[in-house]
N, C-alpha and C. Protein backbone atom coordinates (compact mmCIF):
# COMPACT_ATOMS: atom_id res chain seq x y z
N UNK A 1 115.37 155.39 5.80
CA UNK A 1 114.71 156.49 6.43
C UNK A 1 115.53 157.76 6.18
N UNK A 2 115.03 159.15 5.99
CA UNK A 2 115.41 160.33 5.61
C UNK A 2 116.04 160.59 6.79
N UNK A 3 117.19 160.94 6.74
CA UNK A 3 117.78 161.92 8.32
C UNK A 3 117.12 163.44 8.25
N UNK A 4 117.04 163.41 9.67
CA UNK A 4 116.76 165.15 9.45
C UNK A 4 117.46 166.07 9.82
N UNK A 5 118.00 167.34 9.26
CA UNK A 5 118.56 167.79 9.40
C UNK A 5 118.67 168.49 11.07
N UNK A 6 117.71 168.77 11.60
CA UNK A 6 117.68 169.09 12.92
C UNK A 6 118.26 168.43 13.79
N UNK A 7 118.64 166.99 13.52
CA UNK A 7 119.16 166.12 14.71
C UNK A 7 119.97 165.27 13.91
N UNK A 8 120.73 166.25 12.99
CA UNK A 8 122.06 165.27 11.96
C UNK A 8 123.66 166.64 13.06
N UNK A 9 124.65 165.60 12.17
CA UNK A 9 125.57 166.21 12.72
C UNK A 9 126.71 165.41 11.42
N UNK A 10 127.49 166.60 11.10
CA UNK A 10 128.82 166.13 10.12
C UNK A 10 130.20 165.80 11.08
N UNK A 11 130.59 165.00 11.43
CA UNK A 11 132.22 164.83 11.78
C UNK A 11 133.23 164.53 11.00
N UNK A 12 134.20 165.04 11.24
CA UNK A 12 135.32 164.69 10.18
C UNK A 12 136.74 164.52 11.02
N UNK A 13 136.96 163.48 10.84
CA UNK A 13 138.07 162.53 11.34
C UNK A 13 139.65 162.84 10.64
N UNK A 14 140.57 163.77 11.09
CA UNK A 14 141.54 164.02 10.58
C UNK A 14 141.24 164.62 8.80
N UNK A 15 140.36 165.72 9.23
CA UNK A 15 139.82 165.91 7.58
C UNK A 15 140.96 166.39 6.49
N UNK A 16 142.07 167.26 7.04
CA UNK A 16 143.01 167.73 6.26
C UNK A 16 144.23 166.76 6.00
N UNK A 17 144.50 165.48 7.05
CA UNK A 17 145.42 165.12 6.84
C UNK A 17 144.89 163.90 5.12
N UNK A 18 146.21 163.13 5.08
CA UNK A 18 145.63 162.19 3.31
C UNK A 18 147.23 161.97 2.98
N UNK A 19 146.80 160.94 2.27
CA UNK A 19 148.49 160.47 1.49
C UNK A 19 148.16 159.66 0.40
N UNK A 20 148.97 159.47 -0.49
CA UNK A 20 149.15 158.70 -1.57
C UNK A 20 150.09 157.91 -1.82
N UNK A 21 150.60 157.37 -2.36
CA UNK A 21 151.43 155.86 -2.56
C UNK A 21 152.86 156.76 -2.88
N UNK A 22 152.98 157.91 -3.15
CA UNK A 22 154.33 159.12 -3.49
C UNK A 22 154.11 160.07 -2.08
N UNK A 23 153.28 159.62 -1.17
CA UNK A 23 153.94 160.48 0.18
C UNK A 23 153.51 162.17 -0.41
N UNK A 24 152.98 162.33 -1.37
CA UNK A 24 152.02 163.42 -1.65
C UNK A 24 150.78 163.91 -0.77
N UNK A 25 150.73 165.22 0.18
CA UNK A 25 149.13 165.28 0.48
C UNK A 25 148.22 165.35 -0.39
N UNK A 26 147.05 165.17 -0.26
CA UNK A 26 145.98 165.01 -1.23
C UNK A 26 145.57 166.67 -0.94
N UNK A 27 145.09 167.24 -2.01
CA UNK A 27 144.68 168.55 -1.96
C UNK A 27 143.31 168.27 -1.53
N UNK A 28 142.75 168.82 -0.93
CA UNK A 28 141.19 168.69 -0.53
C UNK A 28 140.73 170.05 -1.00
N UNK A 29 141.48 171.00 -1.31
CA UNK A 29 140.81 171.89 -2.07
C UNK A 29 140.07 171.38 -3.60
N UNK A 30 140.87 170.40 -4.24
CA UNK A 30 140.02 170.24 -5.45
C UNK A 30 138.44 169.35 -4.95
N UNK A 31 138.36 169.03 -4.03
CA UNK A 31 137.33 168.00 -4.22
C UNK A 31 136.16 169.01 -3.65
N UNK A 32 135.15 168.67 -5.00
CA UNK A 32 134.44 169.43 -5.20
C UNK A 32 133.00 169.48 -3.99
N UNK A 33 133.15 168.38 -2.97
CA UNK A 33 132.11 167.91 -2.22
C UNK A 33 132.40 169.12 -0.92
N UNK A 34 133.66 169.25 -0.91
CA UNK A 34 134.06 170.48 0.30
C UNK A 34 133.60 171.60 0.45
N UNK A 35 133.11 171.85 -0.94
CA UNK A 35 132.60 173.09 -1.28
C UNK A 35 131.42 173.48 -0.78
N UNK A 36 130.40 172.31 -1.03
CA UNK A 36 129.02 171.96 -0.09
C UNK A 36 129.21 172.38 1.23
N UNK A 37 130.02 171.54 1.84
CA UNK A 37 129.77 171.57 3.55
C UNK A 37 129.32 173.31 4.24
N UNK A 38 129.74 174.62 3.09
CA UNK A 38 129.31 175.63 3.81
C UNK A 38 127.71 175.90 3.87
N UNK A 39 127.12 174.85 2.71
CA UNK A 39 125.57 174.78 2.90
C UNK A 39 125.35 174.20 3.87
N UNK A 40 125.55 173.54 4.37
CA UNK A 40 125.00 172.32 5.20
C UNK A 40 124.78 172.83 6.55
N UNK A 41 125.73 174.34 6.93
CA UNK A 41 125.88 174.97 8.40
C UNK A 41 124.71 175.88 7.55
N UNK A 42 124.77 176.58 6.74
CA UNK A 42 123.82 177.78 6.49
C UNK A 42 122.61 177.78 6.18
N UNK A 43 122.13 176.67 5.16
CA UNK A 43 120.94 176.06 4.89
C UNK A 43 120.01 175.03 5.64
N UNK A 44 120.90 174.57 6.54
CA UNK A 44 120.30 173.44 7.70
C UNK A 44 120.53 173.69 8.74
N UNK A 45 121.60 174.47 9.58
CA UNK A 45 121.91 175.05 10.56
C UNK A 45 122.61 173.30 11.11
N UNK A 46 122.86 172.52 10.64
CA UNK A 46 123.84 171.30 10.71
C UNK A 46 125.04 171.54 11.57
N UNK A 47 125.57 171.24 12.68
CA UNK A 47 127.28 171.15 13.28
C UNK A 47 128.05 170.51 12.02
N UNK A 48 129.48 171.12 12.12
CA UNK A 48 130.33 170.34 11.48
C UNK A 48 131.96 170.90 12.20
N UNK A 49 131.94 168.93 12.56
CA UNK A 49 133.06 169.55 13.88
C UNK A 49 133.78 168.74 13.16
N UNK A 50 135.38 169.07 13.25
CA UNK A 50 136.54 168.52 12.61
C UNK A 50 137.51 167.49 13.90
N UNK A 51 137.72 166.52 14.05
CA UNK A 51 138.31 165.80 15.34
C UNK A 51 139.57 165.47 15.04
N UNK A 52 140.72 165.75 15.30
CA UNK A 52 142.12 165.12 15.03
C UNK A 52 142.81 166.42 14.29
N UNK A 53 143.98 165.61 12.87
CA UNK A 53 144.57 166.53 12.47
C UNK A 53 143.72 167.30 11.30
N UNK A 54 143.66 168.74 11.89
CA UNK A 54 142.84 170.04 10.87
C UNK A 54 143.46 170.87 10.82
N UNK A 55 144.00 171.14 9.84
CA UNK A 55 144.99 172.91 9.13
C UNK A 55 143.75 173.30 8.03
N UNK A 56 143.14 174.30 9.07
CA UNK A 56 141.84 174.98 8.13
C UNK A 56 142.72 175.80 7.50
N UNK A 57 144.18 175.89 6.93
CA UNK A 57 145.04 177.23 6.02
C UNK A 57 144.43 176.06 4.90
N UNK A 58 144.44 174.99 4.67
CA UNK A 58 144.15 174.01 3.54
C UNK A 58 142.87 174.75 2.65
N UNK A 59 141.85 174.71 3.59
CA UNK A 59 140.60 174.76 3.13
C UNK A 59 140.28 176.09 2.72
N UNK A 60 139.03 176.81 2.29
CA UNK A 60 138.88 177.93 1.96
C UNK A 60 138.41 178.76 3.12
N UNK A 61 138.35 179.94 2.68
CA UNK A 61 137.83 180.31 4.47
C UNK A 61 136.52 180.05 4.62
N UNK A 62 135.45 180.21 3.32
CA UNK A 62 134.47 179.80 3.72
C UNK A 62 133.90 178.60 4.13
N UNK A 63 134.88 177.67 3.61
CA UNK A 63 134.58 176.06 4.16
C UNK A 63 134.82 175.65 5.81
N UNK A 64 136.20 176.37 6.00
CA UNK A 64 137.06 176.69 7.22
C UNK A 64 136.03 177.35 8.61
N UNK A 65 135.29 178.43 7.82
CA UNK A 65 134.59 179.22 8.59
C UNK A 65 133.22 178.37 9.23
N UNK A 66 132.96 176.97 8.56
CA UNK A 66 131.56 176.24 8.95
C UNK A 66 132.36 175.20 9.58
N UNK A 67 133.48 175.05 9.94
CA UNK A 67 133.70 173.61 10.54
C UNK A 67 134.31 174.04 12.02
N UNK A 68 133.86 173.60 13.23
CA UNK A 68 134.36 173.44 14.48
C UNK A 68 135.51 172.77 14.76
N UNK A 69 136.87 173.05 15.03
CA UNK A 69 137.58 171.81 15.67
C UNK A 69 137.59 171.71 17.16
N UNK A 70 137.53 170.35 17.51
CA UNK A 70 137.98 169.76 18.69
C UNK A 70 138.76 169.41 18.97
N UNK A 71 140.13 169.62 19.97
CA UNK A 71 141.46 168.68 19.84
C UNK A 71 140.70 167.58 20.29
N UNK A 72 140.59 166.06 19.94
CA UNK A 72 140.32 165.22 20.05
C UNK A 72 140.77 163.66 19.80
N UNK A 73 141.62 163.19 20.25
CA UNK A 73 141.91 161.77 19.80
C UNK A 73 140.57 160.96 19.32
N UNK A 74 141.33 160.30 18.20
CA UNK A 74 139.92 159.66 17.42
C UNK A 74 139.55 158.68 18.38
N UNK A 75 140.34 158.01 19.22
CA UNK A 75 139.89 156.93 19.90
C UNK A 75 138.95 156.76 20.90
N UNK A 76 139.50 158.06 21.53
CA UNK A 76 139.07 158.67 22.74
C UNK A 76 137.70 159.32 22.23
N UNK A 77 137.17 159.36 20.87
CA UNK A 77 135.91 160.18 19.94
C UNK A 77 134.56 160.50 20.78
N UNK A 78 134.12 159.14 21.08
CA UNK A 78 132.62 159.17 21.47
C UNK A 78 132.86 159.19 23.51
N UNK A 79 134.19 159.12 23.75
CA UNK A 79 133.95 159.24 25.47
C UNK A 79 134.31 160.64 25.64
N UNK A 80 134.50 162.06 24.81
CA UNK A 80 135.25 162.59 24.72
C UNK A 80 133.77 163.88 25.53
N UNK A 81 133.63 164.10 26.84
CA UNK A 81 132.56 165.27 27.24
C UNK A 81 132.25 166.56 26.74
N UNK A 82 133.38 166.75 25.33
CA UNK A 82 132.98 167.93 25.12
C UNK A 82 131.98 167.56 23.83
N UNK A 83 132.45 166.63 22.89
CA UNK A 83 131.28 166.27 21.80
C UNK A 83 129.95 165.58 22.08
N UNK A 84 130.44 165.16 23.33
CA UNK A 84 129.05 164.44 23.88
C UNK A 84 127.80 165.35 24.47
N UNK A 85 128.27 166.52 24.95
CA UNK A 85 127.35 167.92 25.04
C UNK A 85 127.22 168.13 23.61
N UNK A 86 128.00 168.46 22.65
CA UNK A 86 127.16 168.92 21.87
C UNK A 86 126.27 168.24 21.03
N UNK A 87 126.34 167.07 20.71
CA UNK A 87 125.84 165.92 20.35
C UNK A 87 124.28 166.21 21.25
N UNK A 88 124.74 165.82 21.98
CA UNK A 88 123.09 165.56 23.47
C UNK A 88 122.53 166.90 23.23
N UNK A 89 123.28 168.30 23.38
CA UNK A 89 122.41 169.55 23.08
C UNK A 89 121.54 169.96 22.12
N UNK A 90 121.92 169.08 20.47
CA UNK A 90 122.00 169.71 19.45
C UNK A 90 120.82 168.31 19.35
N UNK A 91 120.66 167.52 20.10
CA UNK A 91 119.71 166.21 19.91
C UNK A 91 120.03 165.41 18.44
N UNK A 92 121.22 165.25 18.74
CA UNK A 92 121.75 164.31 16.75
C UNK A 92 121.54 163.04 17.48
N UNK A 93 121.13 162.57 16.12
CA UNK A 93 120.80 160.91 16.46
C UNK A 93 121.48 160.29 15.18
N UNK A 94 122.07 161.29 14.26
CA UNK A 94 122.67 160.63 13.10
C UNK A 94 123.78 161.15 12.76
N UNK A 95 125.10 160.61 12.67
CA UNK A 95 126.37 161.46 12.60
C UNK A 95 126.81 160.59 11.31
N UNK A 96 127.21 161.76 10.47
CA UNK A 96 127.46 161.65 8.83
C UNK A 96 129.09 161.96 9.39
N UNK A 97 129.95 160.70 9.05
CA UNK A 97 130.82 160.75 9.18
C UNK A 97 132.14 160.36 8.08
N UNK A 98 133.03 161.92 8.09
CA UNK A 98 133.91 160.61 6.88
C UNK A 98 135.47 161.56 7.58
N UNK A 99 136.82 161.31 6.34
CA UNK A 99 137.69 162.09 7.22
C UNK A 99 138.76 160.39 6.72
N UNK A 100 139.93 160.91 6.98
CA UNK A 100 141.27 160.06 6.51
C UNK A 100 141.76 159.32 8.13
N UNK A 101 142.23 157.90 7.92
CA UNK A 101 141.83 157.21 6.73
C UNK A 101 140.48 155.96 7.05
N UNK A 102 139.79 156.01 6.37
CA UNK A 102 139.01 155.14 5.96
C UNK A 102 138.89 153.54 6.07
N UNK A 103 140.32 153.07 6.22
CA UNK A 103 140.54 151.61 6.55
C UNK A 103 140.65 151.63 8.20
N UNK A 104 141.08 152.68 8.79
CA UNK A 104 141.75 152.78 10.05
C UNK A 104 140.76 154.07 10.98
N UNK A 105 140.77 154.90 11.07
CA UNK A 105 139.73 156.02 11.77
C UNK A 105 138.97 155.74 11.58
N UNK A 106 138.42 155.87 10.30
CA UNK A 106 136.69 156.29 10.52
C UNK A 106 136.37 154.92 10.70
N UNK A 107 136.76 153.71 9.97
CA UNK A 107 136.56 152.56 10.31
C UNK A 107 135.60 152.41 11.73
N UNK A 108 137.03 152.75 12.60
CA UNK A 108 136.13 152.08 13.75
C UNK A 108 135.87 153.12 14.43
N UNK A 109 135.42 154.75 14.24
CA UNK A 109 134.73 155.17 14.81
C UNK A 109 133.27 155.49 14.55
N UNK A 110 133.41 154.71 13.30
CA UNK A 110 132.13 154.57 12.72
C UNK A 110 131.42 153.16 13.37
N UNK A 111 132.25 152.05 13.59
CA UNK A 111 131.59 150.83 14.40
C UNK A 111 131.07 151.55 15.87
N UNK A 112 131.86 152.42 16.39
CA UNK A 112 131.67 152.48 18.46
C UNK A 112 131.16 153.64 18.27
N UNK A 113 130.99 154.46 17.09
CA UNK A 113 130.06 155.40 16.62
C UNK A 113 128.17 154.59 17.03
N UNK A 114 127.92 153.71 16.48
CA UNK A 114 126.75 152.61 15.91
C UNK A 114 126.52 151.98 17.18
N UNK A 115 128.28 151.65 17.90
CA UNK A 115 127.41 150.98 19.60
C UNK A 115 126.85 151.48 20.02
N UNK A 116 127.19 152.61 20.05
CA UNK A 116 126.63 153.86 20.76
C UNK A 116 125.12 153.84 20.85
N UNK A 117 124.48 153.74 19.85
CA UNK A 117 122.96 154.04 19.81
C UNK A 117 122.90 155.21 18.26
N UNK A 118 123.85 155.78 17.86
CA UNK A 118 123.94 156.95 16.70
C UNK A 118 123.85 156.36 15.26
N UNK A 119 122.91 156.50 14.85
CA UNK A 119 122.50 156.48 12.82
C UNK A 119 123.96 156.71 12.63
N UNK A 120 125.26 155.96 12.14
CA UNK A 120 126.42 156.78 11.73
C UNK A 120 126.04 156.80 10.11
N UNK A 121 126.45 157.21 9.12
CA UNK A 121 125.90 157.85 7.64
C UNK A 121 127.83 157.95 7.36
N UNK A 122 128.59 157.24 6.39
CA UNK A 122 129.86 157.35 5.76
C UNK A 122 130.13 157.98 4.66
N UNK A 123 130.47 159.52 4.98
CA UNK A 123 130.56 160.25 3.95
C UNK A 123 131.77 159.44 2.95
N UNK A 124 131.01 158.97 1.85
CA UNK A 124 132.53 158.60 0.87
C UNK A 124 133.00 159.33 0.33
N UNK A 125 132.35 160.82 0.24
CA UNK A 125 132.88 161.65 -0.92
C UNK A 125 134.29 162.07 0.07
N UNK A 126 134.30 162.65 1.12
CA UNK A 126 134.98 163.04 2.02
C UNK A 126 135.78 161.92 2.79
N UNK A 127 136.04 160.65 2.36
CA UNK A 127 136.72 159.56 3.30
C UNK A 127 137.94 159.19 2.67
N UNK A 128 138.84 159.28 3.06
CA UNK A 128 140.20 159.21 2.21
C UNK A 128 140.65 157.85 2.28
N UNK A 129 140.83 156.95 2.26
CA UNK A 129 141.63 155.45 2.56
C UNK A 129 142.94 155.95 1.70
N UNK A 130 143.66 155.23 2.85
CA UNK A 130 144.93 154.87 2.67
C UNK A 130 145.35 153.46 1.68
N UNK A 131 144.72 152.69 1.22
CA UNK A 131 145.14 151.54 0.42
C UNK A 131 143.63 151.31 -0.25
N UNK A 132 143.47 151.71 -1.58
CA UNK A 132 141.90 152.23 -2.39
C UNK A 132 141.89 150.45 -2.84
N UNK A 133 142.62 149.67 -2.53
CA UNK A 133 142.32 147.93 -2.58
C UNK A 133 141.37 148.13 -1.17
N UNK A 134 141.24 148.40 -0.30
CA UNK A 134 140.95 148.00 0.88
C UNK A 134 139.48 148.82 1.31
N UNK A 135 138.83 149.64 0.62
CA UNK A 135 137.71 150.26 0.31
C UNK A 135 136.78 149.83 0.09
N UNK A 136 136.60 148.37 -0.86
CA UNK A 136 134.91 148.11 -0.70
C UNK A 136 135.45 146.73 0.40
N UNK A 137 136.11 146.40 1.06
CA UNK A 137 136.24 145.61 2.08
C UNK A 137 135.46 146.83 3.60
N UNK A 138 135.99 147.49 3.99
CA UNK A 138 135.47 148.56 4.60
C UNK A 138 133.88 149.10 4.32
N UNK A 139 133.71 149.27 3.16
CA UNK A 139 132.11 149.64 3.00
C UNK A 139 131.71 148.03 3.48
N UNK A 140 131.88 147.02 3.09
CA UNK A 140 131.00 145.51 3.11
C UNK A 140 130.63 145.59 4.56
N UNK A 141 132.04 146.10 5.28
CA UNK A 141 132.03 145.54 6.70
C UNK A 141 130.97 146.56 7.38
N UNK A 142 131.06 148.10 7.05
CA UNK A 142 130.06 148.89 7.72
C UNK A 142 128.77 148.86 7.41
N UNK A 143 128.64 147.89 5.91
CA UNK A 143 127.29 147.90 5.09
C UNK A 143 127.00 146.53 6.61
N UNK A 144 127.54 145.58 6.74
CA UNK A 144 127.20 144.32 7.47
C UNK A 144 126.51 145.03 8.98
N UNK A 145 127.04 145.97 9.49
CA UNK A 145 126.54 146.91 10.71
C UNK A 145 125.42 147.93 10.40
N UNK A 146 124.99 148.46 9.26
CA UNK A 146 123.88 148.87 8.93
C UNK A 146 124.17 150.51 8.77
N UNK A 147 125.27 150.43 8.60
CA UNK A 147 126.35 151.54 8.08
C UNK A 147 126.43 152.09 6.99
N UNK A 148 125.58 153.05 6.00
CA UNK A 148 125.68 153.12 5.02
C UNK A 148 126.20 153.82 4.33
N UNK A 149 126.77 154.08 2.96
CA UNK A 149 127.65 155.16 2.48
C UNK A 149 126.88 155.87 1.77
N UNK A 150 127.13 157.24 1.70
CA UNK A 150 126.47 158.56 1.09
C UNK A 150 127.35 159.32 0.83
N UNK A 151 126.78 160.54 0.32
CA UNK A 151 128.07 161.38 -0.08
C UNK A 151 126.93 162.98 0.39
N UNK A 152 127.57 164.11 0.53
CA UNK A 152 127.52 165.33 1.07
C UNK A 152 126.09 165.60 0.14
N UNK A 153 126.13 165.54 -1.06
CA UNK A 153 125.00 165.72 -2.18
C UNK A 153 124.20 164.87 -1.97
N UNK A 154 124.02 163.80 -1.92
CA UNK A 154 122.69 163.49 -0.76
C UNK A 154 122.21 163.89 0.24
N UNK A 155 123.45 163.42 0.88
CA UNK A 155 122.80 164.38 2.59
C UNK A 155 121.83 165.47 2.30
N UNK A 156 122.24 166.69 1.24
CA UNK A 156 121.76 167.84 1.12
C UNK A 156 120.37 167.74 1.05
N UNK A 157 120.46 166.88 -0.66
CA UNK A 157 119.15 166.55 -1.05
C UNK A 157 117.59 165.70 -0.08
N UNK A 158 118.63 164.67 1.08
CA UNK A 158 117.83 163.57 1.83
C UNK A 158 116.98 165.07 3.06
N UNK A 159 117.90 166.07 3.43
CA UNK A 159 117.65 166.60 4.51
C UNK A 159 116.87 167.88 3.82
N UNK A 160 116.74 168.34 2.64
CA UNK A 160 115.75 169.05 2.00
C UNK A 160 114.77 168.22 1.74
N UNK A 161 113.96 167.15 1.55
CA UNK A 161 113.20 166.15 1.42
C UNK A 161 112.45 166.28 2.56
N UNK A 162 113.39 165.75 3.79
CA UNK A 162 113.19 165.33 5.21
C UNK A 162 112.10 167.32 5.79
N UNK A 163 112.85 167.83 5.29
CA UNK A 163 112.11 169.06 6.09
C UNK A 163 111.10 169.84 5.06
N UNK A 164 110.95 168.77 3.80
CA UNK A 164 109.64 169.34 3.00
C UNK A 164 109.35 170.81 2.81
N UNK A 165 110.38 171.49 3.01
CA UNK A 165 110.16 173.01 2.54
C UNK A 165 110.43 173.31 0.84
N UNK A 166 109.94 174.25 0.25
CA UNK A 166 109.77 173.62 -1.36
C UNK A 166 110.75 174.56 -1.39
N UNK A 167 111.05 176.35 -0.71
CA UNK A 167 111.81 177.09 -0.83
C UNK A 167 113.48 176.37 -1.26
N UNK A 168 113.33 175.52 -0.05
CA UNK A 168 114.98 175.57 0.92
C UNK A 168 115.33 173.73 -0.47
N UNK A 169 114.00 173.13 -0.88
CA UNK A 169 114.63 172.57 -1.79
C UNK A 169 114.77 172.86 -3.27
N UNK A 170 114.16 173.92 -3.70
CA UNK A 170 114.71 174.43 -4.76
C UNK A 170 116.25 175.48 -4.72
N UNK A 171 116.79 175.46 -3.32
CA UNK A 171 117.83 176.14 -3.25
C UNK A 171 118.64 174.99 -3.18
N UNK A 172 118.61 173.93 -2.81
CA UNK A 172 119.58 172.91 -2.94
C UNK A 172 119.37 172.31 -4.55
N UNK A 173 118.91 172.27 -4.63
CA UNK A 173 118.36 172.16 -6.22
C UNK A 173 119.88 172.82 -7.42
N UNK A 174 119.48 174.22 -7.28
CA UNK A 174 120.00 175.19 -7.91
C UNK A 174 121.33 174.84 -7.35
N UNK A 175 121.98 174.98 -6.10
CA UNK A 175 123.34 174.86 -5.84
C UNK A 175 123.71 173.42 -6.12
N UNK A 176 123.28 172.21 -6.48
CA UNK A 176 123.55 171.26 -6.84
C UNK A 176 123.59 170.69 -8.26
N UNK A 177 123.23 172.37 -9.08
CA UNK A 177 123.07 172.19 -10.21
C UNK A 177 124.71 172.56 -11.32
């Protein structure tokens, strides 16, 4: 089923933090999917709230400028009253979620994400794992919960579809070109 953009929502789970096997941060400026997320607030009018560790100096300002943070423990995610207003206000029933790391955060806030009653959607383009052996073990397990993986360039495309405007999808069109 198409999500729609009216009652989608992006979270991102420690989006700036990331590591590599050399104790290197991962630049998230190169990845080219980041670049999107300022459509997703402007073209869909979409939330995109950042939960945990976020140094928007990382990001660009215009990427920086579409994402909300919450101080928020990931654990504490879905009991947390301030996302749960906006969630309930904004009427999301589907939270596109990705954010570091991938074996461990989003993991299971993507499972108590799903108890919940919420469509969760696993951004892979945006999901960092910490041990890239341990990645399609993680998709199997969220695929087994009905958890599926996507990436930001879908979303775009699924939620221009979903709202059948020919304008707003030949503009995702063109920026996806």
């Amino acid at each position: 089923m198409l999500a729609d953009p009216r009652h989608s929502c992006l979270v991102f789970l420690n989006l700036t933090r990331g590591g590599r096997p050399d104790d290197q941060p991962i630049d998230l400026r190169r990845a080219g999917s980041l670049a999107l997320l300022p459509a997703c607030r402007t073209v869909f009018g979409v939330p995109e709230i950042a939960i945990g560790e976020y140094d928007q100096s990382i990001l660009t300002d215009q990427i920086a400028a579409s994402i909300e943070h919450l101080d928020i423990d990931f654990l504490s995610l879905w009991r947390d009253p301030r996302l749960a207003a906006q969630l309930g206000e904004a009427g999301v029933g589907v939270v596109f979620l990705g954010g570091a790391f991938l074996e461990e955060e989003v993991l299971i806030a993507a499972l108590e994400g799903a108890r919940r009653g919420y469509d969760i959607r696993l951004l892979s383009d945006l999901s960092v794992d910490r041990h890239e052996a341990d990645r399609p073990l993680v998709l199997a397990r969220l695929a087994h919960y009905g958890i599926v993986a996507t990436t930001i360039r879908q979303a775009l495309l699924e939620w221009a579809v979903a709202l059948g405007d020919d304008a707003v999808s030949r503009r995702i069109l063109e920026l996806l070109s």
